[in-house]
Protein backbone atom coordinates (compact mmCIF):
# COMPACT_ATOMS: atom_id res chain seq x y z
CA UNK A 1 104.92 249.29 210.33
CA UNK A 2 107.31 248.50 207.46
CA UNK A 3 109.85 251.09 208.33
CA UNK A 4 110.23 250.68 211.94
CA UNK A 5 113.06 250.09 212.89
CA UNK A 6 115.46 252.07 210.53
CA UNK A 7 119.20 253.87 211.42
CA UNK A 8 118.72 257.55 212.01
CA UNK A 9 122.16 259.00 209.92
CA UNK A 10 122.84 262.46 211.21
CA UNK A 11 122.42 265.16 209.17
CA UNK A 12 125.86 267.10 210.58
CA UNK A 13 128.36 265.03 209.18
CA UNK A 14 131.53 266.94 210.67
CA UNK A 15 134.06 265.22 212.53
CA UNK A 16 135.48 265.96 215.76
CA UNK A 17 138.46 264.68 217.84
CA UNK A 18 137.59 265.00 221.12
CA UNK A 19 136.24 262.12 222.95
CA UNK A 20 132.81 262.95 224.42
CA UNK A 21 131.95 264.24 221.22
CA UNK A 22 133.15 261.47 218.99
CA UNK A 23 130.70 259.25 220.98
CA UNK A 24 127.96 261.37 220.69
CA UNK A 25 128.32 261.05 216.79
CA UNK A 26 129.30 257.71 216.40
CA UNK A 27 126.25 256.80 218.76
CA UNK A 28 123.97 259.00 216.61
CA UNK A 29 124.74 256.79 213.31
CA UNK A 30 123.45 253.72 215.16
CA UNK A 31 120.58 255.77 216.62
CA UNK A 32 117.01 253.54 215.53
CA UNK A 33 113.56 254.79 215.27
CA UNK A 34 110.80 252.99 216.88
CA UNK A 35 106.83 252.92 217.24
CA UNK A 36 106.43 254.13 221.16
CA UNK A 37 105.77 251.48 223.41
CA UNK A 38 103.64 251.24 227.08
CA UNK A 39 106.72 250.42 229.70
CA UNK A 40 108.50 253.57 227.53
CA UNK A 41 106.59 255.96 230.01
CA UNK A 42 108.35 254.78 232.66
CA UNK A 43 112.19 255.06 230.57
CA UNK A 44 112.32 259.00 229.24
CA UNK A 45 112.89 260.90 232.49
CA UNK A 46 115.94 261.75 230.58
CA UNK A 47 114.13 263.63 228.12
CA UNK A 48 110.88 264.89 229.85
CA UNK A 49 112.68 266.57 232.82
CA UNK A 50 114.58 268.52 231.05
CA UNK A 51 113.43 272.39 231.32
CA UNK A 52 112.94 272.93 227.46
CA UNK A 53 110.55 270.03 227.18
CA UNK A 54 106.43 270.45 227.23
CA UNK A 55 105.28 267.45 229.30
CA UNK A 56 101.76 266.48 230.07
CA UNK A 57 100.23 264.24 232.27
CA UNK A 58 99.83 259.95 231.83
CA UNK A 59 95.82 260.21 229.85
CA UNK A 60 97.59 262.54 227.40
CA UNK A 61 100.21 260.32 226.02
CA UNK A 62 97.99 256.88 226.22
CA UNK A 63 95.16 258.63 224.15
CA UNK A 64 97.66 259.16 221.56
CA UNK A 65 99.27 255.92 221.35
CA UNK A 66 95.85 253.88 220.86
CA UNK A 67 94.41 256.44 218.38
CA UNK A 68 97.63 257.63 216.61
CA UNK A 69 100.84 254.79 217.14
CA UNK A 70 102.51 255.19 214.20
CA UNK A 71 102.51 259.33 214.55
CA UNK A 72 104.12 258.42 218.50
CA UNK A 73 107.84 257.34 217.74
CA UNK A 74 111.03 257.39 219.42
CA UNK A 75 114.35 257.49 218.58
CA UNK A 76 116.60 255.27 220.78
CA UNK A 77 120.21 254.61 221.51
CA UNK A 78 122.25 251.65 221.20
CA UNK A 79 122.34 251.33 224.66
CA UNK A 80 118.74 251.36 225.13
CA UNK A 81 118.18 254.80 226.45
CA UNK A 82 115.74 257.20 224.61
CA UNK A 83 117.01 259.43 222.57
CA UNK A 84 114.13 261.47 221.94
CA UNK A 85 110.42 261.68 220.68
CA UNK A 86 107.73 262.40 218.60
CA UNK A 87 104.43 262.85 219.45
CA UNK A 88 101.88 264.14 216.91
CA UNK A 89 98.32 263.00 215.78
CA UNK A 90 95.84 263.95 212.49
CA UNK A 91 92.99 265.67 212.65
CA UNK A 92 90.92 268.40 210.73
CA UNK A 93 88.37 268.04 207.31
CA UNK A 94 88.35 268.64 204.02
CA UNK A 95 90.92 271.23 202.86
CA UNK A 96 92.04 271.34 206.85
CA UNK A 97 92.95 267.82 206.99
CA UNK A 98 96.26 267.84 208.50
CA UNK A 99 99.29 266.06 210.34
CA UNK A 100 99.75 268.05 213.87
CA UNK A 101 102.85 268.14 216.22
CA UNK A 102 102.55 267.88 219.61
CA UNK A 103 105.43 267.25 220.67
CA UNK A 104 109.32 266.94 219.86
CA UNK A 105 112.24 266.59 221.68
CA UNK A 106 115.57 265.08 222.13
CA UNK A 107 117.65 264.47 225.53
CA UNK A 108 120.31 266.95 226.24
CA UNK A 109 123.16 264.56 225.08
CA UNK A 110 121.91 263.96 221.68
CA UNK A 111 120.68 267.58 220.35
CA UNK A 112 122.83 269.17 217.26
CA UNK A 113 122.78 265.50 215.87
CA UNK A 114 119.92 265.90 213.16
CA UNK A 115 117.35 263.28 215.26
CA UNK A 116 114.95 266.49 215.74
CA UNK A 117 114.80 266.54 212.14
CA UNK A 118 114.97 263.32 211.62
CA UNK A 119 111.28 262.68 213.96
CA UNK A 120 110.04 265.45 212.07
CA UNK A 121 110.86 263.78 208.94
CA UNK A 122 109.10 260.64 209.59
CA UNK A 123 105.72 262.56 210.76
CA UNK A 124 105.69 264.49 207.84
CA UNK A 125 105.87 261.29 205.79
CA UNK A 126 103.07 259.33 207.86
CA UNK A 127 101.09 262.48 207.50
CA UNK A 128 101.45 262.24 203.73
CA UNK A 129 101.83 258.56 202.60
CA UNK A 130 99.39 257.14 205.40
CA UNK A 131 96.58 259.97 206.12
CA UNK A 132 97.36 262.05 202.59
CA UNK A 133 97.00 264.91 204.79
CA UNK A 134 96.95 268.54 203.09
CA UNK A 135 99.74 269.69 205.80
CA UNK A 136 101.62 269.57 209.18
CA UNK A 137 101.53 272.45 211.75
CA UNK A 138 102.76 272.29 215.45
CA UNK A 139 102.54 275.96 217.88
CA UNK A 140 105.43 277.24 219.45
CA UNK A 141 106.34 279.90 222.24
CA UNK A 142 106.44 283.10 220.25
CA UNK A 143 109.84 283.99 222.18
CA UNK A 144 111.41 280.54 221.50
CA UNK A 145 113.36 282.10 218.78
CA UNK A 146 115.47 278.52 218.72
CA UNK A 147 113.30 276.56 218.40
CA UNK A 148 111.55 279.11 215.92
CA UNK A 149 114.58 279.09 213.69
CA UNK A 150 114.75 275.27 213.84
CA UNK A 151 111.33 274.75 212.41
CA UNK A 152 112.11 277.61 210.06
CA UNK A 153 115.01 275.61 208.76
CA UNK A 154 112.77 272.47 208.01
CA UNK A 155 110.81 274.05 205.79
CA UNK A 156 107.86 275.33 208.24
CA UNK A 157 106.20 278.88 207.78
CA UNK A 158 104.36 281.15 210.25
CA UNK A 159 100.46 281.19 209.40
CA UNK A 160 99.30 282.90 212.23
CA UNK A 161 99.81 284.41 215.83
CA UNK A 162 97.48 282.84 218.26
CA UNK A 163 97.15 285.75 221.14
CA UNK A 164 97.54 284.28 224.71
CA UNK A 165 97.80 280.54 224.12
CA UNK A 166 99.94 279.50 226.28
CA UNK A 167 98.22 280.49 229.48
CA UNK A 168 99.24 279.65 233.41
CA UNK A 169 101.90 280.86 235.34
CA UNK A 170 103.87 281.49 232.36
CA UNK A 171 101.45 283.15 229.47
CA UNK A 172 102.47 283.93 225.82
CA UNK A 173 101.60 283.95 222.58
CA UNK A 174 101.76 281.09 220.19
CA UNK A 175 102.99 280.77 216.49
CA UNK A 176 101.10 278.59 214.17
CA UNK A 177 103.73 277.38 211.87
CA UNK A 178 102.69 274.96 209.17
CA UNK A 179 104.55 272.82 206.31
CA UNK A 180 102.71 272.16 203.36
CA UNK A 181 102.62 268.47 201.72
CA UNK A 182 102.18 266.89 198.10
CA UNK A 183 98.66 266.81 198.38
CA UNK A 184 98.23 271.19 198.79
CA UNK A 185 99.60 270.80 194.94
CA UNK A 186 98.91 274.96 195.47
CA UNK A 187 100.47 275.52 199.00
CA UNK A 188 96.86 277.36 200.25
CA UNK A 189 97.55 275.80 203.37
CA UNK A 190 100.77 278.06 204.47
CA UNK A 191 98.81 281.44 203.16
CA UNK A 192 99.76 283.70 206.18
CA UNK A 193 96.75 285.23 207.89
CA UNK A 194 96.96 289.39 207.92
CA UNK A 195 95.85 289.67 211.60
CA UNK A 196 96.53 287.12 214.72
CA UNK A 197 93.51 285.15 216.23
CA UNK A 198 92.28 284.31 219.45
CA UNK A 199 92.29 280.43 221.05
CA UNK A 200 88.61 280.13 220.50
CA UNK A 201 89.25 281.40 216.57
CA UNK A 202 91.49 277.81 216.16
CA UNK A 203 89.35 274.86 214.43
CA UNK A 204 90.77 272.31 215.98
C-alpha cells in the first residue's frame, strides 16, 4: 500500500529535559507505520500483556489479516519493537456501511505520544478513501472514562448504550461511539439513539 511505511510525528510537541523522557519523544518522531505482518504475533507481548489491552485468541487476529490487511497496522520503533496497533475491519450495507475498530493500543512506554491517534487516523482514512465507508465506530467499557475521553477528543460521539456487552467474569455495558466520514455528507450516522439496546438489537 502506497503509504506504508510513513513517520508517525507526535501530536504533543512539548519538550522536556529529562532523559527518559527525551527518548521517548525523540523515538516517537522516528516511529513508522506498517501493514501487520505473520511472525508479528510472536513480537507484541509488550503490548498485549499489558492489563488495559483486549486480547483475543490466534483465529481472531489471522481472520483479520487475510480479509482486512490494510485496516491491521502497526506502529513500530526504531529499534524494532512494536509500538502499538490497530486492528479494525469493514462491514455493514447500504447506509450502515462502515469502518469498525477492534482494537487499539500502544505499549506502556509510548502512550501520551499521539500514535493512538495517529492508528486511528490512518483507519479512518482506509475506511474512507479505500471502502468509502459512511462511518467508523469501535465499543468501549462504559466505565473506561479514559479511554472514553480519548475517543471523545478525536472526534467520536456516543450513539448508543449496548446493555451487558461485555459479559464474563467481568460484565458491563458498552458504548457505541461512532465518527462520521465524507461520504454521511448529513452526519445521520452519529444520530444518538433515545434508549440503549440489547446485544442481539446490534446489526452487525
Amino acid at each position: 500500500y502506497s503509504h506504508y511505511p510513513r513517520i508517525l510525528q507526535p501530536h504533543d510537541k512539548r519538550h522536556f529535559n529529562i532523559g527518559v523522557v527525551d527518548f521517548i519523544e525523540s523515538v516517537s518522531i522516528m516511529t513508522s507505520t506498517r501493514p501487520f505482518h505473520m511472525n508479528d504475533l510472536f513480537r507484541f507481548n509488550n503490548v498485549n500483556l499489558d492489563i488495559l489491552t483486549e486480547t483475543f485468541n490466534m483465529p481472531f487476529y489471522l481472520q483479520y489479516m487475510s480479509r482486512w490487511p490494510e485496516l491491521f497496522t502497526v506502529a513500530e520503533a526504531p529499534d524494532g519493537s512494536i509500538a502499538g496497533y490497530m486492528l479494525g475491519k469493514s462491514e455493514g450495507s447500504g447506509a450502515l456501511w462502515h469502518g469498525h475498530v477492534s482494537a487499539v493500543t500502544v505499549a506502556p512506554l509510548y502512550r501520551r505520544l499521539g500514535l493512538a491517534k495517529t492508528l486511528m487516523e490512518d483507519l479512518e482514512s482506509t475506511s474512507s478513501n479505500v471502502y468509502n465507508a459512511y462511518f467508523v465506530d469501535l465499543f468501549v467499557r462504559s466505565s473506561n472514562s479514559l479511554a472514553i475521553s480519548m475517543y471523545e477528543k478525536f472526534g467520536y460521539i456516543t450513539y448508543r448504550r449496548v446493555l451487558g456487552y461485555y459479559s464474563g467474569d467481568d460484565p458491563e455495558d458498552a458504548l457505541d461511539m461512532r465518527k462520521a466520514l465524507p461520504r454521511d455528507k448529513n452526519r445521520q450516522s452519529v444520530i444518538p439513539l433515545d434508549k440503549p439496546v440489547l446485544p442481539e438489537d446490534l446489526e452487525w
